[in-house]
Protein backbone atom coordinates (compact mmCIF):
# COMPACT_ATOMS: atom_id res chain seq x y z
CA UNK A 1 -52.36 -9.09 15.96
CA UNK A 2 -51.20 -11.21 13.28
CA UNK A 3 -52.92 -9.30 10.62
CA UNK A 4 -51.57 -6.40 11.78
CA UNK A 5 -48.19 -8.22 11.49
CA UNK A 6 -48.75 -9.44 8.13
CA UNK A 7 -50.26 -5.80 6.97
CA UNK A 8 -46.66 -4.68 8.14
CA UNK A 9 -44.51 -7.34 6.11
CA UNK A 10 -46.42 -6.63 3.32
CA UNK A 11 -45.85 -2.79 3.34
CA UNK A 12 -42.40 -3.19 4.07
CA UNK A 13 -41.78 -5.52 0.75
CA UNK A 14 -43.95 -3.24 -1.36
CA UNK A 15 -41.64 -0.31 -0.17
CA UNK A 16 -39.00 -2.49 -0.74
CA UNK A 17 -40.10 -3.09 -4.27
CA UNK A 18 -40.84 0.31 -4.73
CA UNK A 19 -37.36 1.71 -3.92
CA UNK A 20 -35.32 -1.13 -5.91
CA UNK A 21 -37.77 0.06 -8.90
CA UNK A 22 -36.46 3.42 -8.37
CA UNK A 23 -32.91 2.89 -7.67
CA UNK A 24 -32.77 0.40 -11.16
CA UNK A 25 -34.37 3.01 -13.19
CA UNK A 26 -31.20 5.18 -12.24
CA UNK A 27 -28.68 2.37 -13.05
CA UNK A 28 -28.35 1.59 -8.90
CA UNK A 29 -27.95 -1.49 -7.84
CA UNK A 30 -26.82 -2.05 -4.33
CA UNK A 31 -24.30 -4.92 -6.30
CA UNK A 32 -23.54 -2.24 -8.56
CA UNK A 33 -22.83 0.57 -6.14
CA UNK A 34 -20.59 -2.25 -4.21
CA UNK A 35 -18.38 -3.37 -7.20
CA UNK A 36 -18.81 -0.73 -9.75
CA UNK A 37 -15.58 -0.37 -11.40
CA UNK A 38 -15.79 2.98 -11.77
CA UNK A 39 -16.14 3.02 -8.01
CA UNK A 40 -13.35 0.64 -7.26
CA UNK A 41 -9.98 1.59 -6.13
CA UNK A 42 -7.08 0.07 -8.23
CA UNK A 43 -3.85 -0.74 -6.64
CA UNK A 44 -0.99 -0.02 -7.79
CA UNK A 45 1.59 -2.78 -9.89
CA UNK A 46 2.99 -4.64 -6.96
CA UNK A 47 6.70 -5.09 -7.94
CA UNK A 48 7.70 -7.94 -6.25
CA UNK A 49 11.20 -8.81 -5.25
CA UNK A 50 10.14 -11.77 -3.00
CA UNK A 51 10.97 -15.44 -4.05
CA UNK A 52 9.36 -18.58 -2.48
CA UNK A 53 12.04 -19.84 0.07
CA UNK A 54 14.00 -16.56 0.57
CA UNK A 55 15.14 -15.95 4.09
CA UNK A 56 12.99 -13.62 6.33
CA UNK A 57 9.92 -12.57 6.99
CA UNK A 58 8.05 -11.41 3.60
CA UNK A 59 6.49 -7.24 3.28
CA UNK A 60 5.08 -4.99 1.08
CA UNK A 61 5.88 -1.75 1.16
CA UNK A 62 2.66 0.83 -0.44
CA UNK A 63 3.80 4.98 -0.80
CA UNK A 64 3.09 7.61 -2.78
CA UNK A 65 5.03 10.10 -4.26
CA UNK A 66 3.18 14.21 -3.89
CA UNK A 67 5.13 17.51 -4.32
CA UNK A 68 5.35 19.76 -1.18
CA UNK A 69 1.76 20.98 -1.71
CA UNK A 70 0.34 17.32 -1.77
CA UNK A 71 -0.45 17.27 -5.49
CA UNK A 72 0.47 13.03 -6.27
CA UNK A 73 2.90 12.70 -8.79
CA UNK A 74 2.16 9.86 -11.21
CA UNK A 75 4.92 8.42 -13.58
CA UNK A 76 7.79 9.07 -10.60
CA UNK A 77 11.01 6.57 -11.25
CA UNK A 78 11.37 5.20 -7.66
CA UNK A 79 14.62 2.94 -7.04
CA UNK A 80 15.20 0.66 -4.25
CA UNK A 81 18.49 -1.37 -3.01
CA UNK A 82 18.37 -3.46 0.00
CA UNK A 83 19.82 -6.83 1.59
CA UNK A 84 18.06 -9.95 2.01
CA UNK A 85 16.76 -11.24 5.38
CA UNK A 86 20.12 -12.58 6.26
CA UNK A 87 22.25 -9.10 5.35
CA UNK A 88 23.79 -9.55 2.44
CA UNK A 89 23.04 -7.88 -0.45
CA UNK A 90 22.19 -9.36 -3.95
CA UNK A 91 21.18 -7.50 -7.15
CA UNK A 92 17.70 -9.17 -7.34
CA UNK A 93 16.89 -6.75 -4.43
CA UNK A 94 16.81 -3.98 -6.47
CA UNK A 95 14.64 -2.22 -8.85
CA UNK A 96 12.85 0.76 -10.17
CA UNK A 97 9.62 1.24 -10.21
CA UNK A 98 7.04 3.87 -11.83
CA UNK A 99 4.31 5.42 -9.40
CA UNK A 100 0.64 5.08 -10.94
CA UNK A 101 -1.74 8.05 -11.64
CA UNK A 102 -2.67 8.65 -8.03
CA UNK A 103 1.42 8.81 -7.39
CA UNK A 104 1.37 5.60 -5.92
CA UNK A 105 3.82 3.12 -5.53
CA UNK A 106 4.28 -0.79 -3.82
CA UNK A 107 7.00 -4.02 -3.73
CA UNK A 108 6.99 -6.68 -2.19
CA UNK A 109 10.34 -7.97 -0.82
CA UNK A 110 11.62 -9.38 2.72
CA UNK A 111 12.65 -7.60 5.64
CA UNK A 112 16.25 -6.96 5.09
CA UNK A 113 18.77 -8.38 7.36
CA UNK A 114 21.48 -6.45 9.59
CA UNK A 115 23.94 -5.22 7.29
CA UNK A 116 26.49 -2.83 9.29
CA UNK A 117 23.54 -0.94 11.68
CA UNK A 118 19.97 -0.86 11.19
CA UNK A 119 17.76 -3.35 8.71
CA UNK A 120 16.82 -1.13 6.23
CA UNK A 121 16.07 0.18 2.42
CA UNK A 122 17.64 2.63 0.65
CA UNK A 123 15.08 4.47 -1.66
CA UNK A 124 15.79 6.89 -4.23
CA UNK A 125 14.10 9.45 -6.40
CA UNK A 126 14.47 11.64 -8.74
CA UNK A 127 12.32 13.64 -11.33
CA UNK A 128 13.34 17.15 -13.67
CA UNK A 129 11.89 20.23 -11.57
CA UNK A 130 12.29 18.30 -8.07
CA UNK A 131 15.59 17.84 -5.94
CA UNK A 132 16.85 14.64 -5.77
CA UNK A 133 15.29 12.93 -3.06
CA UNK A 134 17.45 9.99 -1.22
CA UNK A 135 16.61 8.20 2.37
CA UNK A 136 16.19 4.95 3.79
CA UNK A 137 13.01 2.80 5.03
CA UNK A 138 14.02 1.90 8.49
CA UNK A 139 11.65 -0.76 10.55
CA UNK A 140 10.36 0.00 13.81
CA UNK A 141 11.13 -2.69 16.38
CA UNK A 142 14.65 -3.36 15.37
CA UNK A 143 17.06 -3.84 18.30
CA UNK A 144 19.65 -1.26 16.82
CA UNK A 145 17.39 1.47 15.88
CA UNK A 146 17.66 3.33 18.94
CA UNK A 147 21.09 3.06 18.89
CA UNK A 148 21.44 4.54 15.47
CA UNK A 149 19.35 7.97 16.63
CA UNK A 150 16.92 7.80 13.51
CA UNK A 151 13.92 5.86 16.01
CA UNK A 152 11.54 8.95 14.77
CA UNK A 153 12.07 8.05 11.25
CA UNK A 154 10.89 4.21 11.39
CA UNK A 155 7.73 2.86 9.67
CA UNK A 156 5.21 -0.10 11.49
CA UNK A 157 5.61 -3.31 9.80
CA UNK A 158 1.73 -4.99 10.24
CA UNK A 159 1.37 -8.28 10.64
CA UNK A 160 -1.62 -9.89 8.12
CA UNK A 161 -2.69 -13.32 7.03
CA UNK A 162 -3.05 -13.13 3.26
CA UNK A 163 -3.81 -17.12 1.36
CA UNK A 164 -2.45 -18.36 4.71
CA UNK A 165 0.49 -16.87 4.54
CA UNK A 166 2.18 -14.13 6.79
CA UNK A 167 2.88 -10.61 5.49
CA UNK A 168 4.01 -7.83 7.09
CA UNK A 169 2.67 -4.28 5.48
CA UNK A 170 4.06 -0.79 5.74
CA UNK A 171 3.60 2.43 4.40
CA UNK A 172 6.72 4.87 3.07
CA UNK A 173 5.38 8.12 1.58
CA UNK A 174 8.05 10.36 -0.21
CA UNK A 175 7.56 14.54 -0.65
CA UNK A 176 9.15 15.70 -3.68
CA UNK A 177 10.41 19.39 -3.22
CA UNK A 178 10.58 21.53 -6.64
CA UNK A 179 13.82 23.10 -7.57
């Protein structure tokens, strides 16, 4: 019974062997195939508006930008304007940003405080051959969101541990509509 066993272990490292052989005579390397970065999906910039020792809770925001078909529109100006997490606003929370070659898009900031209604950002776009697109990122789970009728509208804020710290991510996509 042990030979047999050892017969087995044998066959299964010479396969082994056999298929590495193979795979490295086409350039494939399971290393390779996991950090290629050919294969590897680039963020976009992160534009971050966060300081150490702001007030709030700190989030990144990822979108992308695709015309009404879905096509992703790369080199979009995107502009944001929002208050810090204790509702007043301050020019260092705002900025433009560019969206990448996949039409993508992310900042970092805080979650804004109550400023007259809902916590929210006001985000902003505008390219030649689309409309001029205009709305705000509103936050699901904030007290006076139902009260403002625009509950359907809200992104999820989720909670991660990133270098110890706590982060809350969301996702805003924007649809450009051609003129």
């Amino acid at each position: 019974m042990f030979k047999h066993g050892f017969r087995f272990a044998a066959l299964l490292a010479i396969v082994f062997l056999l298929v590495s052989r193979v795979a490295f005579g086409l350039g494939l390397t399971v290393a390779q195939a996991e950090t290629s970065p050919s294969t590897a999906e680039k963020k976009p910039k992160l534009v971050n508006l966060w300081q150490p020792g702001d007030p709030g809770e700190r989030m990144n925001i990822r979108g992308r930008v695709s015309s009404i078909n879905g096509t992703p529109l790369s080199g979009i100006s995107v502009s944001i304007r929002q208050a810090d997490g204790n509702g007043v606003y301050q020019e260092r929370y705002s900025t433009t940003l560019k969206t990448d070659q996949k039409g993508r898009f992310q900042f970092g900031s805080v979650v804004p405080g109550n400023y007259m209604g809902v916590r929210h950002v006001h985000i902003w776009s505008y390219q030649e051959g689309y409309q001029y697109y205009e709305s705000r990122i509103l936050f699901q789970g904030d007290p006076y969101l139902k009260e403002s009728g625009n509950a359907d509208h809200a992104i999820f804020l989720e909670e991660s541990t990133v270098n110890g710290e706590t982060i809350l991510f969301g996702r805003f996509d924007i649809v450009l509509t051609p003129n």
